[in-house]
Protein backbone atom coordinates (compact mmCIF):
# COMPACT_ATOMS: atom_id res chain seq x y z
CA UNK A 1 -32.19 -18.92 -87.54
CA UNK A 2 -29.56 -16.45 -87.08
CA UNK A 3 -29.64 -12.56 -87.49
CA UNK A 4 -26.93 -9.71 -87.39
CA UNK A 5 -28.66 -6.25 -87.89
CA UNK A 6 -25.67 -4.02 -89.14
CA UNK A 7 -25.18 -0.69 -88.03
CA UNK A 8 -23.14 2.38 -89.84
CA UNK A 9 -21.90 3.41 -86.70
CA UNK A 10 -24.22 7.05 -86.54
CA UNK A 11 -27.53 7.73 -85.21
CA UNK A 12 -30.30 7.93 -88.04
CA UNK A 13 -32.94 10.87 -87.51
CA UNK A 14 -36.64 10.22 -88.12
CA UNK A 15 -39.31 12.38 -87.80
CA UNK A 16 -37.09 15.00 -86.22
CA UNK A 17 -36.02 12.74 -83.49
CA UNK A 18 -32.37 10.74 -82.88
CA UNK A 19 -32.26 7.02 -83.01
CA UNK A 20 -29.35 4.86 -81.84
CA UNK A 21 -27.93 2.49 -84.01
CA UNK A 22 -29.66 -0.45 -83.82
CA UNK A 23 -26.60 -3.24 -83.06
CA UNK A 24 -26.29 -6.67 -83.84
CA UNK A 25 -28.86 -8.95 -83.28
CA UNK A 26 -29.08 -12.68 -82.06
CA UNK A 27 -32.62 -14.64 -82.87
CA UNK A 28 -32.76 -17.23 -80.05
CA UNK A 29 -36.16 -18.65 -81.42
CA UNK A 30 -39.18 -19.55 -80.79
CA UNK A 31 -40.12 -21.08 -76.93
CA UNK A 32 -43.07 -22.42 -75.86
CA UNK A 33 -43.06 -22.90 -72.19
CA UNK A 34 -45.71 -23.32 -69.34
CA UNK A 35 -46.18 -20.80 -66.51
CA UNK A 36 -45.74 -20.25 -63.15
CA UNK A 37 -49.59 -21.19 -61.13
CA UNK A 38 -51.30 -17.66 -60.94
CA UNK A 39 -54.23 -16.58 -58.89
CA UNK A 40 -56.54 -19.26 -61.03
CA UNK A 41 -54.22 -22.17 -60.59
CA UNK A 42 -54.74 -23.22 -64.24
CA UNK A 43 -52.16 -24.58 -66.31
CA UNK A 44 -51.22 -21.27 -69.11
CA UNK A 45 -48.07 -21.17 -71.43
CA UNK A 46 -46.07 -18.47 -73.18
CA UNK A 47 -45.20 -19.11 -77.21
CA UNK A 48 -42.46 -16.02 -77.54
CA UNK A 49 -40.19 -15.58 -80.41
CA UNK A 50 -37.03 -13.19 -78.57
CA UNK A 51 -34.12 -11.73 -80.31
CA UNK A 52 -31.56 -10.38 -78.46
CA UNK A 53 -29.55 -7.02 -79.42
CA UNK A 54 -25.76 -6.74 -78.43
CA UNK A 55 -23.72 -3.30 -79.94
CA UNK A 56 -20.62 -5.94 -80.16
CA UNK A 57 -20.57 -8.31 -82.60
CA UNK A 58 -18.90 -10.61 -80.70
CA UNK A 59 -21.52 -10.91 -78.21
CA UNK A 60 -23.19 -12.18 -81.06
CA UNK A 61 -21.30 -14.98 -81.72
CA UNK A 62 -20.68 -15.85 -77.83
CA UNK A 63 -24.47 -15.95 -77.71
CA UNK A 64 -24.06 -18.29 -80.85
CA UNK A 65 -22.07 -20.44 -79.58
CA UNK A 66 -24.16 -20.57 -76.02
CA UNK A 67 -27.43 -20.92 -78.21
CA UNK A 68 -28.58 -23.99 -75.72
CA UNK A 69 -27.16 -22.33 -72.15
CA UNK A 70 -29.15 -19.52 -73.58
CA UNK A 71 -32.49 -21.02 -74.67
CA UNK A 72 -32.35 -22.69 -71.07
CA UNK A 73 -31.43 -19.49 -69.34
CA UNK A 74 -34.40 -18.02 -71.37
CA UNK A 75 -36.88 -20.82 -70.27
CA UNK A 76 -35.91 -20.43 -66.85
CA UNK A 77 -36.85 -17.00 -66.53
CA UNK A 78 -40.09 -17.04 -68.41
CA UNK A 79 -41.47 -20.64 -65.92
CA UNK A 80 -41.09 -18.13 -63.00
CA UNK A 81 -43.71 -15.61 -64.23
CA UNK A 82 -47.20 -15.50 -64.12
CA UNK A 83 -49.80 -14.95 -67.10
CA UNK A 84 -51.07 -11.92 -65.03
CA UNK A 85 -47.33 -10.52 -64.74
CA UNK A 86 -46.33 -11.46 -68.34
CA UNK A 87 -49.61 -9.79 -69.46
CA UNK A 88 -48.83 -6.50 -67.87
CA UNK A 89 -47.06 -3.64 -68.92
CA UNK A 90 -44.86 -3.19 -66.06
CA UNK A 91 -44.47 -6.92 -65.90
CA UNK A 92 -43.35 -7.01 -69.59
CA UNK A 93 -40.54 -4.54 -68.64
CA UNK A 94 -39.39 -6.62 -65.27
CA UNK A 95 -39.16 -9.64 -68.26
CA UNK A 96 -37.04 -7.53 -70.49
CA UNK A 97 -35.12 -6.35 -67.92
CA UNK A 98 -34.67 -9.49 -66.03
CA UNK A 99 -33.76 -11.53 -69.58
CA UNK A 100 -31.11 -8.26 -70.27
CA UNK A 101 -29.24 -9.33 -66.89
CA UNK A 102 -29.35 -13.13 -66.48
CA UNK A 103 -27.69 -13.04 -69.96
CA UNK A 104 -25.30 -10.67 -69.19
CA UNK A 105 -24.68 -12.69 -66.04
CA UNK A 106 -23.55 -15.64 -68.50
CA UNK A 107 -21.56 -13.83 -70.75
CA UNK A 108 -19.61 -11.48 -67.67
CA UNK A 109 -20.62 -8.02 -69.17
CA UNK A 110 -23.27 -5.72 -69.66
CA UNK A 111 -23.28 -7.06 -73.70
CA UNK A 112 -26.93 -7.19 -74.03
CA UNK A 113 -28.20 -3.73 -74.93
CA UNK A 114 -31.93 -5.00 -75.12
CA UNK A 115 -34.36 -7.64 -75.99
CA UNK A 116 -37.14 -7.77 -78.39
CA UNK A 117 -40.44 -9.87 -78.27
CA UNK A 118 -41.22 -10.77 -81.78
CA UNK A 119 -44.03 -13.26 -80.91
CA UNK A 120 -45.49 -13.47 -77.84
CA UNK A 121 -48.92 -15.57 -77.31
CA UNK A 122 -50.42 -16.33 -73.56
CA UNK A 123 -53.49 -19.52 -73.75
């Protein structure tokens, strides 16, 4: 259920080009959760596995320890979208971005360094 993704500290090259360590990672699951009405009215729902990426490992293990603040946090954000704005490039990076601050909200720091979609169904 849980993930850490170590990091040696340097920047790997690939293909000529600089990567940034990749962090420690925290897997918050798998959520199914219903949308926000769009232009059709229909009832649509989001399945989404998200893990969350922190450079400090003790962001990990705050987010551990908040693993049901989180989930709800996480919930929260994805009822208020749309399946049009979910669907959407530009809407997919609002999501990222808006899950990166409401978590850092909760833990009082700009911890989370990015979010990851590992699953991510709209019916």
């Amino acid at each position: 259920f849980f993930s850490r993704g170590e990091s040696s500290g340097r920047a790997d090259a690939v293909n000529g080009q600089v990567r940034e360590p990749f962090g420690h990672t925290y897997d918050a699951g798998t959520l199914t959760v219903n949308l926000a009405p769009g232009r059709g009215l229909s009832n649509r729902f989001i399945r989404t596995g998200i893990v969350i990426a922190s450079q400090d490992p003790d962001t990990v293990k705050e987010l551990e320890i908040r693993a049901p603040q989180v989930r709800d946090c996480l919930i929260s954000v994805l009822r208020g979208r749309t399946a049009e704005e979910v669907l959407s490039q530009r809407g997919m990076t609002q999501l990222k971005q808006e899950v990166i601050s409401v978590l850092n909200e909760i833990l009082g720091a700009r911890a989370i360094s990015d979010v990851y979609f590992t699953d991510f169904v709209v019916q």
